[in-house]
Structure formats: structure tokens, C-alpha cells
PDB file of N, CA and C in Angstrom:
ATOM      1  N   UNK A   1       0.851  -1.153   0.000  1.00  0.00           N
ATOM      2  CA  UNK A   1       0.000   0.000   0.000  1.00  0.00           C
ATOM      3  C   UNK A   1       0.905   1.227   0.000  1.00  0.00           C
ATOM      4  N   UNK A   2       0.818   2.085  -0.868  1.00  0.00           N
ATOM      5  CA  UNK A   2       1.504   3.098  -0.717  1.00  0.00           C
ATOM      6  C   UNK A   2       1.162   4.704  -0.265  1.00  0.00           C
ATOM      7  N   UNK A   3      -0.453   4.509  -0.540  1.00  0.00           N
ATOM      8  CA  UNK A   3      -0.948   5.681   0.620  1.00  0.00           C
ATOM      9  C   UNK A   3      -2.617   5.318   0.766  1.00  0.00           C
ATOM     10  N   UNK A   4      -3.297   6.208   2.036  1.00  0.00           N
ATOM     11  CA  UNK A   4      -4.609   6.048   2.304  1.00  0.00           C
ATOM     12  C   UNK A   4      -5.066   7.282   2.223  1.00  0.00           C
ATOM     13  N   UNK A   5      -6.090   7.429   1.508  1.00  0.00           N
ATOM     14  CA  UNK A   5      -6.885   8.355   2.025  1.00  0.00           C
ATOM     15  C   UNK A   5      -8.622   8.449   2.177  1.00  0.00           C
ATOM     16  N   UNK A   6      -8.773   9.361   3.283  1.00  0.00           N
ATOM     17  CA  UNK A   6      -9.990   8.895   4.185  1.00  0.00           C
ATOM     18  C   UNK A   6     -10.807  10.349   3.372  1.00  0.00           C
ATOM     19  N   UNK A   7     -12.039   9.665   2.487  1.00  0.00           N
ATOM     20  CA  UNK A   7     -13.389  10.437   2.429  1.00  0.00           C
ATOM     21  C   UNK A   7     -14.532  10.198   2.502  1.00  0.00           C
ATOM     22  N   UNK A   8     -15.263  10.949   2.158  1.00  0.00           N
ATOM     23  CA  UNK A   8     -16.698  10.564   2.300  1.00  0.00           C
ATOM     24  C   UNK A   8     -17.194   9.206   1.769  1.00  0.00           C
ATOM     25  N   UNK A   9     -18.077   8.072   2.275  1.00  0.00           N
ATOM     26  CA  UNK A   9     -18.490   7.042   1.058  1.00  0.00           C
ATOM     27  C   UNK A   9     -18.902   7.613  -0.345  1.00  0.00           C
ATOM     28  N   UNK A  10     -20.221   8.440   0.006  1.00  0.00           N
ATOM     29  CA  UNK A  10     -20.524   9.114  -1.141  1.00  0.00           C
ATOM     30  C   UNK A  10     -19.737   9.329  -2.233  1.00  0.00           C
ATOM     31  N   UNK A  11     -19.458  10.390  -1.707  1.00  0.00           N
ATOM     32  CA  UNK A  11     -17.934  11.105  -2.645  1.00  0.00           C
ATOM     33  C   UNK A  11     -17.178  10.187  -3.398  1.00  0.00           C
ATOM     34  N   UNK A  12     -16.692   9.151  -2.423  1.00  0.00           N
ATOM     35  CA  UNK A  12     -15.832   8.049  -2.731  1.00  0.00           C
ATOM     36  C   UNK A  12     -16.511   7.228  -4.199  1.00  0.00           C
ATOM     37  N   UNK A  13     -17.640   6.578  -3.625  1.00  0.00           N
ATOM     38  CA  UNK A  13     -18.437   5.742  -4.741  1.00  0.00           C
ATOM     39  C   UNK A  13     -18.859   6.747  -6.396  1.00  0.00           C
ATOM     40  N   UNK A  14     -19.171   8.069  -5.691  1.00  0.00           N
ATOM     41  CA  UNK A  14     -18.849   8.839  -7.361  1.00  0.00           C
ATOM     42  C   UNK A  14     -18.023   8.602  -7.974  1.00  0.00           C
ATOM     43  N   UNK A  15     -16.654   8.421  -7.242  1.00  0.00           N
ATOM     44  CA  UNK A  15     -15.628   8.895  -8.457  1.00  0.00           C
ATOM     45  C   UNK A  15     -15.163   7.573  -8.575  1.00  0.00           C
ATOM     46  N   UNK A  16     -15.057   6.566  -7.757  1.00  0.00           N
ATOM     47  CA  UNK A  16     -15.074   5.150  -8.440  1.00  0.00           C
ATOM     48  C   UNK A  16     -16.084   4.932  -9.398  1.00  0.00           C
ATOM     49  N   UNK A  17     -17.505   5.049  -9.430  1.00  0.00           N
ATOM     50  CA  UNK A  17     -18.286   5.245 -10.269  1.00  0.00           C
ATOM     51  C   UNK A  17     -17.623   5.700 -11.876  1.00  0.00           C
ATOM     52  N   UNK A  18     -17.262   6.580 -11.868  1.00  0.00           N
ATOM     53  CA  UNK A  18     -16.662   7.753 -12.488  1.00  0.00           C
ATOM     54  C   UNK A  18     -15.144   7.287 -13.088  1.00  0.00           C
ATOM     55  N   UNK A  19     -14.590   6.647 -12.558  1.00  0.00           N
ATOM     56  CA  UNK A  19     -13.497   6.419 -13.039  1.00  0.00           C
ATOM     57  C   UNK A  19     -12.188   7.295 -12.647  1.00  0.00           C
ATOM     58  N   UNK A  20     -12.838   8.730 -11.621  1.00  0.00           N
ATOM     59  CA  UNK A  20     -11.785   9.947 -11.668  1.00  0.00           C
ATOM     60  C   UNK A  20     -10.829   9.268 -10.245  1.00  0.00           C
ATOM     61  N   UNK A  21     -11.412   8.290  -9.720  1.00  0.00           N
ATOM     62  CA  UNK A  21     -10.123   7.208  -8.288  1.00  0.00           C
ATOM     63  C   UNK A  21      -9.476   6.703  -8.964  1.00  0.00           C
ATOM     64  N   UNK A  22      -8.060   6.603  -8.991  1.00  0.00           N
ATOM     65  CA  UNK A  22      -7.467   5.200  -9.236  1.00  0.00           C
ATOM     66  C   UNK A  22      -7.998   4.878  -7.564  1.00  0.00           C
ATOM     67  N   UNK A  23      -8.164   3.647  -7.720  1.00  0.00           N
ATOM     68  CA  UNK A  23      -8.481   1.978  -7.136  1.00  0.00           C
ATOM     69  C   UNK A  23      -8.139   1.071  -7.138  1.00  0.00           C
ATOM     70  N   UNK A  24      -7.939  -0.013  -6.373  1.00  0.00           N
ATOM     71  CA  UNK A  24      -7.996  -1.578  -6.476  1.00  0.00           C
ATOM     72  C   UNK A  24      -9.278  -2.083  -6.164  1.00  0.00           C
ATOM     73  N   UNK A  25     -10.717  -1.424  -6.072  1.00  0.00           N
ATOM     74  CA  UNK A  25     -11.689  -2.844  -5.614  1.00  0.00           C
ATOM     75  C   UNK A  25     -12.520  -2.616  -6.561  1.00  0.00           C
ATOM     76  N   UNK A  26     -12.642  -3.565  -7.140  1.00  0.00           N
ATOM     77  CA  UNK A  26     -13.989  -3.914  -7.653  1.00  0.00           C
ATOM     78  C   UNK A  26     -15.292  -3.178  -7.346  1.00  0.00           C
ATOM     79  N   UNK A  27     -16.428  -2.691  -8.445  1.00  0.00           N
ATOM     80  CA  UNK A  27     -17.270  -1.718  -7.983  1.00  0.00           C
ATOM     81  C   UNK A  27     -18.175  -2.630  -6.916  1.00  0.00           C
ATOM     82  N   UNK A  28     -18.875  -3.827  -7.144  1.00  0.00           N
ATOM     83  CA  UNK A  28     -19.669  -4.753  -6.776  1.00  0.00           C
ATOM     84  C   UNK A  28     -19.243  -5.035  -4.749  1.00  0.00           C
ATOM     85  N   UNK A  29     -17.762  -4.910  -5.274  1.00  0.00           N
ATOM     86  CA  UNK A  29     -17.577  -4.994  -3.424  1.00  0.00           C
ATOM     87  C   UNK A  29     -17.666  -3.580  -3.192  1.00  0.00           C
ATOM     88  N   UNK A  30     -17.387  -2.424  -3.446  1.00  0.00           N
ATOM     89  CA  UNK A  30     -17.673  -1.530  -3.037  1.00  0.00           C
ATOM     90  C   UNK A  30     -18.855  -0.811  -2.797  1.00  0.00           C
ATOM     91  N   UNK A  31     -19.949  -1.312  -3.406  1.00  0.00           N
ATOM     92  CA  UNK A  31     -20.836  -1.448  -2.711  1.00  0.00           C
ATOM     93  C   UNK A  31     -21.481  -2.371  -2.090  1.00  0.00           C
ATOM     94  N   UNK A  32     -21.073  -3.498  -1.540  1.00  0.00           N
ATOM     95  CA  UNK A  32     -21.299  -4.486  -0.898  1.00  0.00           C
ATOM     96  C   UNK A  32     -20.332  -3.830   0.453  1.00  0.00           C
ATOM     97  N   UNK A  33     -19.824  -2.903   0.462  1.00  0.00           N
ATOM     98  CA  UNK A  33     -18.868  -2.208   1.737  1.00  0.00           C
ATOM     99  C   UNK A  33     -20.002  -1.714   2.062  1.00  0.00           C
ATOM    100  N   UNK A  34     -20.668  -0.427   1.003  1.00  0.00           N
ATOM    101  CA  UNK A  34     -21.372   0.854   1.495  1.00  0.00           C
ATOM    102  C   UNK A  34     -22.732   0.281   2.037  1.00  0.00           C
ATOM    103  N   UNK A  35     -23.219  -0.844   1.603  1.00  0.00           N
ATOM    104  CA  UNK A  35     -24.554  -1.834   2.087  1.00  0.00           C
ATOM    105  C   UNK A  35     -23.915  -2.108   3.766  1.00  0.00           C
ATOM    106  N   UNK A  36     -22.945  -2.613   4.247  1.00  0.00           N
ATOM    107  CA  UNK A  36     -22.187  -3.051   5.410  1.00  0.00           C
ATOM    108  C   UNK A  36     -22.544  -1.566   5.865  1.00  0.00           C
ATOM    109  N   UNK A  37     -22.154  -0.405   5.915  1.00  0.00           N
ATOM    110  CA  UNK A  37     -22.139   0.922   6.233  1.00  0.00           C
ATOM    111  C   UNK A  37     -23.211   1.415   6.564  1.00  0.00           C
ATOM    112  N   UNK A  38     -24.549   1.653   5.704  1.00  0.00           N
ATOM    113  CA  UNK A  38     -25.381   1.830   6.371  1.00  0.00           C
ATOM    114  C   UNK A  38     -26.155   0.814   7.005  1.00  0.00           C
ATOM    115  N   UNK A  39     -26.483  -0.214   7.181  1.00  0.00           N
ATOM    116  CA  UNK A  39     -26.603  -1.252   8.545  1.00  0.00           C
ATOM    117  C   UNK A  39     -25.519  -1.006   9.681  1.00  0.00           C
ATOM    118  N   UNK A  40     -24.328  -0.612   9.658  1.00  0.00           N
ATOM    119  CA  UNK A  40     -24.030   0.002  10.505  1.00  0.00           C
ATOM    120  C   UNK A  40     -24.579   1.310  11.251  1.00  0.00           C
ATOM    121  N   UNK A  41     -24.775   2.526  10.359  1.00  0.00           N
ATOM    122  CA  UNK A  41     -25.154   3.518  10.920  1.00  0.00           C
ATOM    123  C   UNK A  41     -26.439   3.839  10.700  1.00  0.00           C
ATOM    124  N   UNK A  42     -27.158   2.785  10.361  1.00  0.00           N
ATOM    125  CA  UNK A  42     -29.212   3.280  10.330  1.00  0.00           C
ATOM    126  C   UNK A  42     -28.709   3.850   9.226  1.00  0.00           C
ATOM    127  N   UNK A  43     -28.234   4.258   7.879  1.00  0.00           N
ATOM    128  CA  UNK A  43     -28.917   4.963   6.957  1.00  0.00           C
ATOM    129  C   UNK A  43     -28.247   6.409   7.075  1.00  0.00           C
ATOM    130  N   UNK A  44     -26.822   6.450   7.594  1.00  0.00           N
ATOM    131  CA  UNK A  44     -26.356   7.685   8.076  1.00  0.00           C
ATOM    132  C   UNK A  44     -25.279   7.975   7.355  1.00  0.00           C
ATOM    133  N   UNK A  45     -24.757   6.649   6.658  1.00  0.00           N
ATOM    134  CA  UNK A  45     -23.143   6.952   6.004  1.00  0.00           C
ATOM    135  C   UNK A  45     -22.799   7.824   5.344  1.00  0.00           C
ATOM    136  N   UNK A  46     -24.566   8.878   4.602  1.00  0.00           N
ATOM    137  CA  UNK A  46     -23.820  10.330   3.902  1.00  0.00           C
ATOM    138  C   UNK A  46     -24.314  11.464   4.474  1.00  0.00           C
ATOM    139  N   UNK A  47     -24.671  11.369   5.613  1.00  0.00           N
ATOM    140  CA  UNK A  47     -25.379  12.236   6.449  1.00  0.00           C
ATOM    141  C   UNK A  47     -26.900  12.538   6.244  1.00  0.00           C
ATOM    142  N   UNK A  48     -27.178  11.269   5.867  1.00  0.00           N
ATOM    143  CA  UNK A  48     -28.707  11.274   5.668  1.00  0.00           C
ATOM    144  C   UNK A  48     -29.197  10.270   6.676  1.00  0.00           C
ATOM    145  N   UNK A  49     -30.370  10.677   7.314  1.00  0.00           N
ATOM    146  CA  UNK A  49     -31.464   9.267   7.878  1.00  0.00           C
ATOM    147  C   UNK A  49     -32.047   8.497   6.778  1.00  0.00           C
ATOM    148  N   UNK A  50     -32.517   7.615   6.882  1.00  0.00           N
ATOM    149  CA  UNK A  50     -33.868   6.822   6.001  1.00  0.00           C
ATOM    150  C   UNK A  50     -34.651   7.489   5.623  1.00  0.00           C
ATOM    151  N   UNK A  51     -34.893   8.078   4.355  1.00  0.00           N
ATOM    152  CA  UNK A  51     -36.252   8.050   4.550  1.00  0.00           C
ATOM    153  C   UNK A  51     -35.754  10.077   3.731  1.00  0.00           C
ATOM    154  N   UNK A  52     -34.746  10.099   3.847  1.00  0.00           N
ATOM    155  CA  UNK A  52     -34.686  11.549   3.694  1.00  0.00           C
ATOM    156  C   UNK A  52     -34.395  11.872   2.290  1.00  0.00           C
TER     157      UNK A  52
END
């Protein structure tokens, strides 16, 4: 690994989306992360509740 950096999921999944990240994961696990994420936080991982 030669560096980390920490952002938003959101943000994050755009630009993997997008192509503008270099990456190593696969889109399918990456959102199989962001699914893990909000069951973690109720629905909070972009600063949203359910429902909003």
C-alpha cells in the first residue's frame, strides 16, 4: 500500500463510479462495503437518515 486516504463514502463511490479514483476494488464490493455501512449507521453513512 503506498498511501490512504480517508473520504466521504458518497464522494468516494462517485468517483469510483466515475473512473476519476485510481483503485484496487472492484465496484460490486464496493458497494457491498457501502450496504455493510449503512446497517451500521441506520442509513447515516452520507449524512442522511432513512427516509430523507
Amino acid at each position: 500500500m503506498e498511501s490512504v486516504l480517508w473520504m466521504d463514502y458518497e464522494e468516494c463511490r462517485q468517483q469510483v463510479e466515475a473512473g476519476t479514483l485510481a483503485n484496487c476494488i472492484y465496484l460490486d464490493e464496493f458497494r457491498m462495503v457501502g450496504k455493510a455501512l449503512e446497517k451500521q449507521s441506520g442509513g447515516q453513512e452520507t449524512g442522511r437518515k432513512k427516509g430523507e
